[in-house]
N, C-alpha and C. Protein backbone atom coordinates (compact mmCIF):
# COMPACT_ATOMS: atom_id res chain seq x y z
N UNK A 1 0.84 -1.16 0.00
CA UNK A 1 0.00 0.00 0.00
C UNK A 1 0.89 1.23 0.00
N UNK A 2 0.75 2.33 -1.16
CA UNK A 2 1.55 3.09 -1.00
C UNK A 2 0.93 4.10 0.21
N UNK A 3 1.89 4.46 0.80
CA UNK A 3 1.78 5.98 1.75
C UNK A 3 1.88 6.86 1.98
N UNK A 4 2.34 7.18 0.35
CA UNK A 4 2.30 8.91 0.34
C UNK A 4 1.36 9.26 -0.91
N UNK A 5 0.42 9.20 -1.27
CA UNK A 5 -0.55 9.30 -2.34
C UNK A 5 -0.83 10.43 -2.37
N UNK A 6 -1.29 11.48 -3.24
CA UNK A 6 -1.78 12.54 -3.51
C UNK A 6 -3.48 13.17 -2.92
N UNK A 7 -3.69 11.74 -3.37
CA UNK A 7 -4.89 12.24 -3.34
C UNK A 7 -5.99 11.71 -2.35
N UNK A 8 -6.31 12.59 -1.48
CA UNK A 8 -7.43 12.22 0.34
C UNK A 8 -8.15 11.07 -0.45
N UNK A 9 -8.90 10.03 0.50
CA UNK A 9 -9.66 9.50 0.16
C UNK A 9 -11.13 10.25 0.62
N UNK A 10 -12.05 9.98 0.52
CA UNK A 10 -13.64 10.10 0.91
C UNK A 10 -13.56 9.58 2.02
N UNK A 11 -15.03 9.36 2.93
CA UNK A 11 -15.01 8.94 3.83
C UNK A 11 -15.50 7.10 3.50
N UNK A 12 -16.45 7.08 2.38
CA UNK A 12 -16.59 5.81 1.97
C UNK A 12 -15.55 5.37 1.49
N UNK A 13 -14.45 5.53 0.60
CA UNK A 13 -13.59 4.82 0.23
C UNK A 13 -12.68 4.29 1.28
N UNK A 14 -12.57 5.16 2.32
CA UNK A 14 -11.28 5.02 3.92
C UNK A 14 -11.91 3.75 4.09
N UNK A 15 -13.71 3.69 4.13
CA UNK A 15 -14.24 2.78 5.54
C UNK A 15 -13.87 1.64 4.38
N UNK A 16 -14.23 1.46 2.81
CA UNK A 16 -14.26 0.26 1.90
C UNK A 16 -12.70 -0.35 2.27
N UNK A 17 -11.90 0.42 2.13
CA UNK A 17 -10.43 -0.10 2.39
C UNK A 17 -10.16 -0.52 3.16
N UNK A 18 -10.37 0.04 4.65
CA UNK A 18 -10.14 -0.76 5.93
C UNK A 18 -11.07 -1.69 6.28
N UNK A 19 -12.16 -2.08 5.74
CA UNK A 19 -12.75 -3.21 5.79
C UNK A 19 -12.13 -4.50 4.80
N UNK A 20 -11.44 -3.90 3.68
CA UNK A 20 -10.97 -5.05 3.27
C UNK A 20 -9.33 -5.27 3.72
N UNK A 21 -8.95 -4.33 4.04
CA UNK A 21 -7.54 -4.79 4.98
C UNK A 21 -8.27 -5.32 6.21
N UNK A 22 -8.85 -5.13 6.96
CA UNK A 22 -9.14 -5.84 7.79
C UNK A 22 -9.87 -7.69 7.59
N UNK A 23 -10.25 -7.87 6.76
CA UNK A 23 -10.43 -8.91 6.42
C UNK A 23 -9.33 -9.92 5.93
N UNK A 24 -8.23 -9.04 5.05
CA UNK A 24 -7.60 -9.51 4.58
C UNK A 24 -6.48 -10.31 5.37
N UNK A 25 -6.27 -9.57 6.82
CA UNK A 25 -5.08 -9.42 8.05
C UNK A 25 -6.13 -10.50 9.03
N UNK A 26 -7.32 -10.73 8.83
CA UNK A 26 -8.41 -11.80 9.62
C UNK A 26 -7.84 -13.22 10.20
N UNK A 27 -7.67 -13.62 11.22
CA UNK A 27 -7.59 -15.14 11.32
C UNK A 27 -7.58 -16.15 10.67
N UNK A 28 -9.01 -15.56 10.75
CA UNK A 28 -9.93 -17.09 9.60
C UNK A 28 -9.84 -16.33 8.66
N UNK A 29 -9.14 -15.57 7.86
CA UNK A 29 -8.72 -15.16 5.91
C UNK A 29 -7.27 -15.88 6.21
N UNK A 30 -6.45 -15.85 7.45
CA UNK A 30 -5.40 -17.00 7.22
C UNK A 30 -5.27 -18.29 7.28
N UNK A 31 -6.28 -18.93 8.11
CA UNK A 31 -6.99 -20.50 8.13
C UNK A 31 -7.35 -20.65 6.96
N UNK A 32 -7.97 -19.86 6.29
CA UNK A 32 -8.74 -20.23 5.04
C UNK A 32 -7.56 -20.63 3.91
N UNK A 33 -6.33 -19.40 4.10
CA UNK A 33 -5.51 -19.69 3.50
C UNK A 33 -4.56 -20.93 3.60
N UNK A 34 -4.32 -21.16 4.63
CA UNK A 34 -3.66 -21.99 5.51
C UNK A 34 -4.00 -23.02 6.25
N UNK A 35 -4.78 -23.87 5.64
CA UNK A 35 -5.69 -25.01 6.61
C UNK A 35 -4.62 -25.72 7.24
N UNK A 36 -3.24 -26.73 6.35
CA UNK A 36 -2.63 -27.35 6.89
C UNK A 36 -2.04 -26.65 8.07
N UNK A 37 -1.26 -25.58 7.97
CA UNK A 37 -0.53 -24.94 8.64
C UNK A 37 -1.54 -24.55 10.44
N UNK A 38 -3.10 -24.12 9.84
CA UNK A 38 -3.27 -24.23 11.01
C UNK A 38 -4.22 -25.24 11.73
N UNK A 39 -4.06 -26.57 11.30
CA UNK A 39 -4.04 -28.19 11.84
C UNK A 39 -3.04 -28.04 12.80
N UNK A 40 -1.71 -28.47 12.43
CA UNK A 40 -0.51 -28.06 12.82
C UNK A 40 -0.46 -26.90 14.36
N UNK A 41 -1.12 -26.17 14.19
CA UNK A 41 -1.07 -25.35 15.32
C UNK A 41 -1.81 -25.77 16.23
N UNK A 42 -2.87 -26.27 15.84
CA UNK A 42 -3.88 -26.32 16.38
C UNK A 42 -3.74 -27.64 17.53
N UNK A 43 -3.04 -28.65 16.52
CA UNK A 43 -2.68 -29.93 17.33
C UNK A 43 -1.72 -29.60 18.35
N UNK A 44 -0.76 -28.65 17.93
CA UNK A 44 0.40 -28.36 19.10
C UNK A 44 -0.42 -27.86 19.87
N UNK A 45 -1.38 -27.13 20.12
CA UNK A 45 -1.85 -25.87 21.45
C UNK A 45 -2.51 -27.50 22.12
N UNK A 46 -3.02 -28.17 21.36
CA UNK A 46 -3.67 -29.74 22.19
C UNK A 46 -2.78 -29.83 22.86
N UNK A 47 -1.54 -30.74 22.35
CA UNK A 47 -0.43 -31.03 23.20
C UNK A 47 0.12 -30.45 24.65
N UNK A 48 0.33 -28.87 24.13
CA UNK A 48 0.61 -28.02 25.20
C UNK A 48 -0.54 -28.12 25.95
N UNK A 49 -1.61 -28.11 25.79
CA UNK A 49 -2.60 -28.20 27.24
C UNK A 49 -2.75 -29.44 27.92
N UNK A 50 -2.49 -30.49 26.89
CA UNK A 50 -2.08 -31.74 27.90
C UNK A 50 -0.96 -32.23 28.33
N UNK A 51 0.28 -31.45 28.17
CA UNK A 51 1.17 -32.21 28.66
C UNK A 51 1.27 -31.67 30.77
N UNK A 52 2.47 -32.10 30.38
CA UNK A 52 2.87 -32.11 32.43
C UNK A 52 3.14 -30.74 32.23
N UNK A 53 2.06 -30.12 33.55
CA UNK A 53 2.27 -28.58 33.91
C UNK A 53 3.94 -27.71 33.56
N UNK A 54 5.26 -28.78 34.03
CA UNK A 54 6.41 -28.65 34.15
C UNK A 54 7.01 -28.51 32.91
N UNK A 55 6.33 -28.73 31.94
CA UNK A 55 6.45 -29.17 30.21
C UNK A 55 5.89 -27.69 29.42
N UNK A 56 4.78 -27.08 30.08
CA UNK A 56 3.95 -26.25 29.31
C UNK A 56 4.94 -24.80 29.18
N UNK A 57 5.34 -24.40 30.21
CA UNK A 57 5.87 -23.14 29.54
C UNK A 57 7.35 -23.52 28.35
N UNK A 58 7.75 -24.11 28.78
CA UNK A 58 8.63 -24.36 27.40
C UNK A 58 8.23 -24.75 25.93
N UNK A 59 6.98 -25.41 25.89
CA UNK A 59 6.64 -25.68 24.69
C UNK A 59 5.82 -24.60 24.56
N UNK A 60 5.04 -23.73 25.42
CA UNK A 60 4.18 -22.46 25.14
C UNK A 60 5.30 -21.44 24.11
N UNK A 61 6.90 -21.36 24.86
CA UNK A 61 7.73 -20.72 24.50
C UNK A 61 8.06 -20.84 23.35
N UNK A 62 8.09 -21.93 22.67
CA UNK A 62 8.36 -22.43 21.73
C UNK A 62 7.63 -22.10 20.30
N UNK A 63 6.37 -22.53 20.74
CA UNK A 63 5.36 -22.15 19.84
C UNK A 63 4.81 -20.66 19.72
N UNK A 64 4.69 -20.31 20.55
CA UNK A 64 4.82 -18.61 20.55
C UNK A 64 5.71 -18.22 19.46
N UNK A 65 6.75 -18.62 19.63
CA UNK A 65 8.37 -18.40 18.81
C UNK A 65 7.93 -18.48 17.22
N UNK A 66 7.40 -19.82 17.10
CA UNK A 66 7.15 -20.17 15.27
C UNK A 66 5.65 -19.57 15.08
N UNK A 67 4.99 -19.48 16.12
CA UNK A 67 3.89 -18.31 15.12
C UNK A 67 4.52 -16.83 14.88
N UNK A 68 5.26 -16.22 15.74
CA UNK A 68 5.31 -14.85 16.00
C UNK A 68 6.55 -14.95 14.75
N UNK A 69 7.11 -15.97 14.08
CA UNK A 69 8.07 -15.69 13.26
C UNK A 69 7.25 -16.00 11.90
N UNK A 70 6.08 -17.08 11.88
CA UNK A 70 5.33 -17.17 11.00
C UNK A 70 4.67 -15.83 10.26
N UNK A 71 4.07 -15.27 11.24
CA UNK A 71 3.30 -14.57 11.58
C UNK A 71 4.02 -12.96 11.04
N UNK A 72 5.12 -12.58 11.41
CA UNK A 72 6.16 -11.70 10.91
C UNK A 72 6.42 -11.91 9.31
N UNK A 73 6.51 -12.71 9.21
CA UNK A 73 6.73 -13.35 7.47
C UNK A 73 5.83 -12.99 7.15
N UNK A 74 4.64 -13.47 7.13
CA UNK A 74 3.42 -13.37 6.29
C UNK A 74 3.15 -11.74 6.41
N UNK A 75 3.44 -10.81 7.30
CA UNK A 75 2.99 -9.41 7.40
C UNK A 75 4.32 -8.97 6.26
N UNK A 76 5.44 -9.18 5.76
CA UNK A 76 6.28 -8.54 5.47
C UNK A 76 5.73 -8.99 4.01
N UNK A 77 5.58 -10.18 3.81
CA UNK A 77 5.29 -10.92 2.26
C UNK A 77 3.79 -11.29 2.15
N UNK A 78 2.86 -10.55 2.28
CA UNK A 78 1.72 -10.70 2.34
C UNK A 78 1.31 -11.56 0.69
N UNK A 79 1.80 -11.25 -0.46
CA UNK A 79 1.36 -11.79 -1.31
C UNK A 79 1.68 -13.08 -1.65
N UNK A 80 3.00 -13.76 -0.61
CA UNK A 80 3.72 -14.88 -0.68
C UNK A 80 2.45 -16.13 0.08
N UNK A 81 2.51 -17.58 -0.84
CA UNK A 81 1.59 -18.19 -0.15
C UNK A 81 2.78 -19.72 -0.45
């Protein structure tokens, strides 16, 4: 999205745009994109809630780690799938 444009938007065009960036940046618009990927997550957060209390913050740590790096990727390369 460029950020220095010339020209104001309206007030309908602001709200049309940020409704579709907001959709676009959505959860479920990345599940949708990403089913395997978020199986995968989904099974780990299982794991982490069942394993031994003594177990959970390290694998919480962990997984935190590969979404928040996932998650960084996909904001920098949004068109990358």
């Amino acid at each position: 999205m460029d950020r220095h444009e010339d020209t104001a938007l309206s007030v309908d065009e602001a709200k049309t745009r940020l409704r579709a960036l907001a959709y676009q940046t959505s959860p479920a618009n990345w599940v949708r994109g990403h089913p395997w990927d978020a199986v995968a997550i989904a099974f780990a957060a299982g794991l982490l809630a069942g394993t031994e209390p003594r177990a959970r913050p390290p694998l919480a740590e962990a997984l935190a780690k590969i979404l928040s790096e996932g998650l960084v990727d996909l904001a920098m390369n949004p068109t990358r799938e």
